[in-house]
C-alpha atoms as a PDB file:
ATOM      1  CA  UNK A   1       0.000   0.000   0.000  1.00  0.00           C
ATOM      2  CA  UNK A   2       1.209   3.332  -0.748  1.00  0.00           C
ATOM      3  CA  UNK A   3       2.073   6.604   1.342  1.00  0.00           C
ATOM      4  CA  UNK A   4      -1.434   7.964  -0.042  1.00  0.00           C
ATOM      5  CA  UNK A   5      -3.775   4.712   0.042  1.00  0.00           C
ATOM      6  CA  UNK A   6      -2.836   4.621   3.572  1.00  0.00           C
ATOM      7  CA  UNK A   7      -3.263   8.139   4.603  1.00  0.00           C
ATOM      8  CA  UNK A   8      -6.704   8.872   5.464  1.00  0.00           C
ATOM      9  CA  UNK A   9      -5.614  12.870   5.949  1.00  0.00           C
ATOM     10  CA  UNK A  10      -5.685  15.563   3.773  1.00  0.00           C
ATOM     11  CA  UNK A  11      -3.305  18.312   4.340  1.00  0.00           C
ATOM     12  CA  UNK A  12      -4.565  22.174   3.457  1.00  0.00           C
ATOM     13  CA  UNK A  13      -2.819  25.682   3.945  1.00  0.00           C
ATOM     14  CA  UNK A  14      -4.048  29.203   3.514  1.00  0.00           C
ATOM     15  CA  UNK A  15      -1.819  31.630   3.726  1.00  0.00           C
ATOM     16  CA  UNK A  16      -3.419  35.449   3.697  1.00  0.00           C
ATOM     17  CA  UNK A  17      -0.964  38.770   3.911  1.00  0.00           C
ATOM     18  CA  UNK A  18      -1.736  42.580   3.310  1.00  0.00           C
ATOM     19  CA  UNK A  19       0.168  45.756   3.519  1.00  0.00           C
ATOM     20  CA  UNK A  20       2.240  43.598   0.491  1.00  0.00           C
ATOM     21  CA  UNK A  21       5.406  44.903  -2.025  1.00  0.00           C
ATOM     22  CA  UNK A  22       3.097  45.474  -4.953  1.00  0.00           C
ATOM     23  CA  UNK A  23       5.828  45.153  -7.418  1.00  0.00           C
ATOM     24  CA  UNK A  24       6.299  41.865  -6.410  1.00  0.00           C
ATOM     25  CA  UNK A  25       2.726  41.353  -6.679  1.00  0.00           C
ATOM     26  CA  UNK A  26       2.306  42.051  -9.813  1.00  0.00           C
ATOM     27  CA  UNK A  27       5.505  39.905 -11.317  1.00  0.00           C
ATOM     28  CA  UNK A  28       3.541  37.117 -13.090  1.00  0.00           C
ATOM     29  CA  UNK A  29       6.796  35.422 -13.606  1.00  0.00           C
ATOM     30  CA  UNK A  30       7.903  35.690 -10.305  1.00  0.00           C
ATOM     31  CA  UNK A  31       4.774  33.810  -9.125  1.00  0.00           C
ATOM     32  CA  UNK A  32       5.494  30.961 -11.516  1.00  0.00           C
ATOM     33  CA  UNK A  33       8.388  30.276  -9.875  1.00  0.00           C
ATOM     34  CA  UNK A  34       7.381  30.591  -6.645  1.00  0.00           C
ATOM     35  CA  UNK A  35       4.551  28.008  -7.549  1.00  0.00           C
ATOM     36  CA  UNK A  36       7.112  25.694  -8.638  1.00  0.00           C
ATOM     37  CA  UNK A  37       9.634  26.005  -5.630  1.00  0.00           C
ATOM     38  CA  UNK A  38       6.463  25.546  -3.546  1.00  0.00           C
ATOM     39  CA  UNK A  39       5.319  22.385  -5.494  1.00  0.00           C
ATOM     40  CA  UNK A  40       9.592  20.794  -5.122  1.00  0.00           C
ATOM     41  CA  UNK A  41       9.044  22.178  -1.109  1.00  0.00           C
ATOM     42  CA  UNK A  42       6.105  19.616  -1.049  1.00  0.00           C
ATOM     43  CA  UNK A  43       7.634  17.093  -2.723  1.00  0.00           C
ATOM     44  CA  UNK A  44       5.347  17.105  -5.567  1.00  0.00           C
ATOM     45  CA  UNK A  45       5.151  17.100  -9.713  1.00  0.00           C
ATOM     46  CA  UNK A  46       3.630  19.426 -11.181  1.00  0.00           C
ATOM     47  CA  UNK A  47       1.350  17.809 -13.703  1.00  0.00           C
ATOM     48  CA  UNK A  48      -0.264  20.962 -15.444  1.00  0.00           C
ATOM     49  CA  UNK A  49       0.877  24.927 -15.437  1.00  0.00           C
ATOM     50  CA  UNK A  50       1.566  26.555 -13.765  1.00  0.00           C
ATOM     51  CA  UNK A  51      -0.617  29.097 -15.448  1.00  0.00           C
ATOM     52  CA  UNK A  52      -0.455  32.396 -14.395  1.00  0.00           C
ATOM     53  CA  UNK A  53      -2.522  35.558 -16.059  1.00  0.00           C
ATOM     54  CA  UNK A  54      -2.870  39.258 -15.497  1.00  0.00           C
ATOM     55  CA  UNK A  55      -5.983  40.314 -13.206  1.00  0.00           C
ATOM     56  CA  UNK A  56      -8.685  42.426 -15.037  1.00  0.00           C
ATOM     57  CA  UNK A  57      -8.211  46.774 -14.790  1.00  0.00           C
ATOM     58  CA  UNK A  58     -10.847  46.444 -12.024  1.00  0.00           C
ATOM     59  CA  UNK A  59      -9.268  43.783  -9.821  1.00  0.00           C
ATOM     60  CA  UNK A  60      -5.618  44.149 -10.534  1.00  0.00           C
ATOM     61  CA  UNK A  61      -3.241  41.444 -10.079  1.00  0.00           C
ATOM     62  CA  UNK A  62      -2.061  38.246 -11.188  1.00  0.00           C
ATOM     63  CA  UNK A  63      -3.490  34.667 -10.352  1.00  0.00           C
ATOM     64  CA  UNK A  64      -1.513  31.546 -10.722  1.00  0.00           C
ATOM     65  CA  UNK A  65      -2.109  28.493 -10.483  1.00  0.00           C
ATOM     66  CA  UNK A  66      -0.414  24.532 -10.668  1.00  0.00           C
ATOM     67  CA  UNK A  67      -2.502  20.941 -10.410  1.00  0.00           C
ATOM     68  CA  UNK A  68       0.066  18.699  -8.706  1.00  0.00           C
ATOM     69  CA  UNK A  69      -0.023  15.108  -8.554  1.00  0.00           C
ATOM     70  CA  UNK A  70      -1.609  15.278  -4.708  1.00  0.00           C
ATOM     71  CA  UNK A  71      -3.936  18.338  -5.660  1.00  0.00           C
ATOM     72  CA  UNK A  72      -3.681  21.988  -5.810  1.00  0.00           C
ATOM     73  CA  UNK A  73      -1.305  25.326  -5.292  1.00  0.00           C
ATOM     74  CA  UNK A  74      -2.946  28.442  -6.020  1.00  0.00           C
ATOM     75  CA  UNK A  75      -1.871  32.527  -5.516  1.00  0.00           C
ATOM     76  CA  UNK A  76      -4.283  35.243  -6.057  1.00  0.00           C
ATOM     77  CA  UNK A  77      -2.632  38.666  -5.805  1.00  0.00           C
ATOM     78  CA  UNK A  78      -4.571  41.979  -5.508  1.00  0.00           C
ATOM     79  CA  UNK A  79      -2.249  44.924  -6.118  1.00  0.00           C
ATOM     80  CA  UNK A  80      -5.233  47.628  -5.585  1.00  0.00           C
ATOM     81  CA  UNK A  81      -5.575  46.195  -1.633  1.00  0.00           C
ATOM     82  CA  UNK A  82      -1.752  45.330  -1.540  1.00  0.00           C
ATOM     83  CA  UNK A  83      -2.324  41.324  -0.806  1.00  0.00           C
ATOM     84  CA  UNK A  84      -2.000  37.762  -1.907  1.00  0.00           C
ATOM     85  CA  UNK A  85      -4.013  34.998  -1.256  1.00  0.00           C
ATOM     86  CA  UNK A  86      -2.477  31.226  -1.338  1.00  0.00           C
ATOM     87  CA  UNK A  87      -4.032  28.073  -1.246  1.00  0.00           C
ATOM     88  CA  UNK A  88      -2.012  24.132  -1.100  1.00  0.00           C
ATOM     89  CA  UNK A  89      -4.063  21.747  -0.926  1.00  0.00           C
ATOM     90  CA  UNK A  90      -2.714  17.867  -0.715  1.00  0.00           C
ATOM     91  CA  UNK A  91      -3.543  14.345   0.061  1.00  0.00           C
ATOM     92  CA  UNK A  92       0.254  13.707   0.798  1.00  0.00           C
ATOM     93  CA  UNK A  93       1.742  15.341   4.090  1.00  0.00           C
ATOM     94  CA  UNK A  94       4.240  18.477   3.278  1.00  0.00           C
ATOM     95  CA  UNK A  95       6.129  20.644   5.440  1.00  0.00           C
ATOM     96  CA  UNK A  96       4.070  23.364   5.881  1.00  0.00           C
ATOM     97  CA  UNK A  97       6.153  25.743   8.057  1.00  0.00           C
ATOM     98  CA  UNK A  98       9.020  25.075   5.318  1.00  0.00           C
ATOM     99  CA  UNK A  99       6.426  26.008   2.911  1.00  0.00           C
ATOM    100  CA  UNK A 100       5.343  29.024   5.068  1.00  0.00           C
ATOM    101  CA  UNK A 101       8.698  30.529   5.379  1.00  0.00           C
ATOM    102  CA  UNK A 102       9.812  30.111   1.850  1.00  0.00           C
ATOM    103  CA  UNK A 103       6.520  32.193   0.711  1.00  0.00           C
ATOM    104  CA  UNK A 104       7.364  35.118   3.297  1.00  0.00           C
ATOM    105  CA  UNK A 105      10.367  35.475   2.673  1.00  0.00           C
ATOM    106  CA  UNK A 106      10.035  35.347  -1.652  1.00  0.00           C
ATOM    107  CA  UNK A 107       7.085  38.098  -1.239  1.00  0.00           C
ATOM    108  CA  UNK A 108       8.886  39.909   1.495  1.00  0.00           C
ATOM    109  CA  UNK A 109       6.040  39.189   4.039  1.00  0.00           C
ATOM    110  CA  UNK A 110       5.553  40.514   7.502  1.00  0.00           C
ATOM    111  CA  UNK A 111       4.664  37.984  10.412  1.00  0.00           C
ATOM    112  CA  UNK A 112       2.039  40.740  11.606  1.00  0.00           C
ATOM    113  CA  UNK A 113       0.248  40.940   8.304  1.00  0.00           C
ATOM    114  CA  UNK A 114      -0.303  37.232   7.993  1.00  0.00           C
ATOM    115  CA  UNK A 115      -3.284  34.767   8.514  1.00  0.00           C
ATOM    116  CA  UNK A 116      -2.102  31.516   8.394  1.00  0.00           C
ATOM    117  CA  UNK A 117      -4.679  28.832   8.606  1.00  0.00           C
ATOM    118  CA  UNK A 118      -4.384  25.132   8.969  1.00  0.00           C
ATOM    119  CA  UNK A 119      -7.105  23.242   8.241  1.00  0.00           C
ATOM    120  CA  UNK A 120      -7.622  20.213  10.792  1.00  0.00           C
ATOM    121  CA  UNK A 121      -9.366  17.080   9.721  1.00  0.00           C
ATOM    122  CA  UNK A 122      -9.947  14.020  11.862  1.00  0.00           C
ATOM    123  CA  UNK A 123      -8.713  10.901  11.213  1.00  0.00           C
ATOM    124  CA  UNK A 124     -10.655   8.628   9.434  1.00  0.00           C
ATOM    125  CA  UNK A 125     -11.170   6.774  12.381  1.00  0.00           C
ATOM    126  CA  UNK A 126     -13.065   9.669  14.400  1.00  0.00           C
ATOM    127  CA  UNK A 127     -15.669  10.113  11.223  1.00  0.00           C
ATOM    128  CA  UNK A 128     -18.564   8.982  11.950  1.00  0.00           C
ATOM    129  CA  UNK A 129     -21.513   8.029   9.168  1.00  0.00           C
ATOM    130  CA  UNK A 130     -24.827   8.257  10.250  1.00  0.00           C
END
């Protein structure tokens, strides 16, 4: 049995900042990469994008976006409100304060404008059907 048949977790990150570097914001290429350094961090393949596009002139920005073999990385930036939005979602465990830092420190976050969210799901085990 495999790492994922026999997890019965899933593993989900959100990771919210404002007061953001709007330059950096708006670098579509820059968020490519950091999509792909985020997918290695995890220990993933990327198996489509990542695609990243231009926000409209109303909601400025750039969203990017990779499927990976265990699910999902996405960043929404919003250069008008000066913040990113990113989303990991995986059915294989990841280090998610590695993840965390790397993401801080590529966008030049600050701890204090940061809402990091974990997303808790019970075990298989403490499901219940009814």
């Amino acid at each position: 049995m495999s790492e994922i048949e026999s997890n019965n977790r899933r593993f989900h990150i959100i990771l919210d900042s404002f007061n953001c570097d709007d330059s950096l914001l708006s670098d579509a290429p820059r968020i490519g990469v950091i999509i792909k350094e985020i997918a290695t961090l995890c220990g993933m393949k990327i198996l489509h994008g990542p695609v990243v596009l231009q926000g409209v002139p109303e909601n400025p920005g750039v969203t990017g976006f990779a499927i990976i073999d265990f699910s999902h990385i996405s960043i929404h930036t919003f250069t008008k409100a000066s913040e990113v939005c990113i989303d990991i979602f995986s059915c294989k465990p990841f280090d998610r304060e590695k993840v965390k830092a790397y993401v801080m420190k590529e966008l030049s976050l600050s701890e204090k404008y940061v809402k990091y969210i974990e997303v808790k799901y019970p075990a298989l085990t403490e499901v219940t059907t009814s």
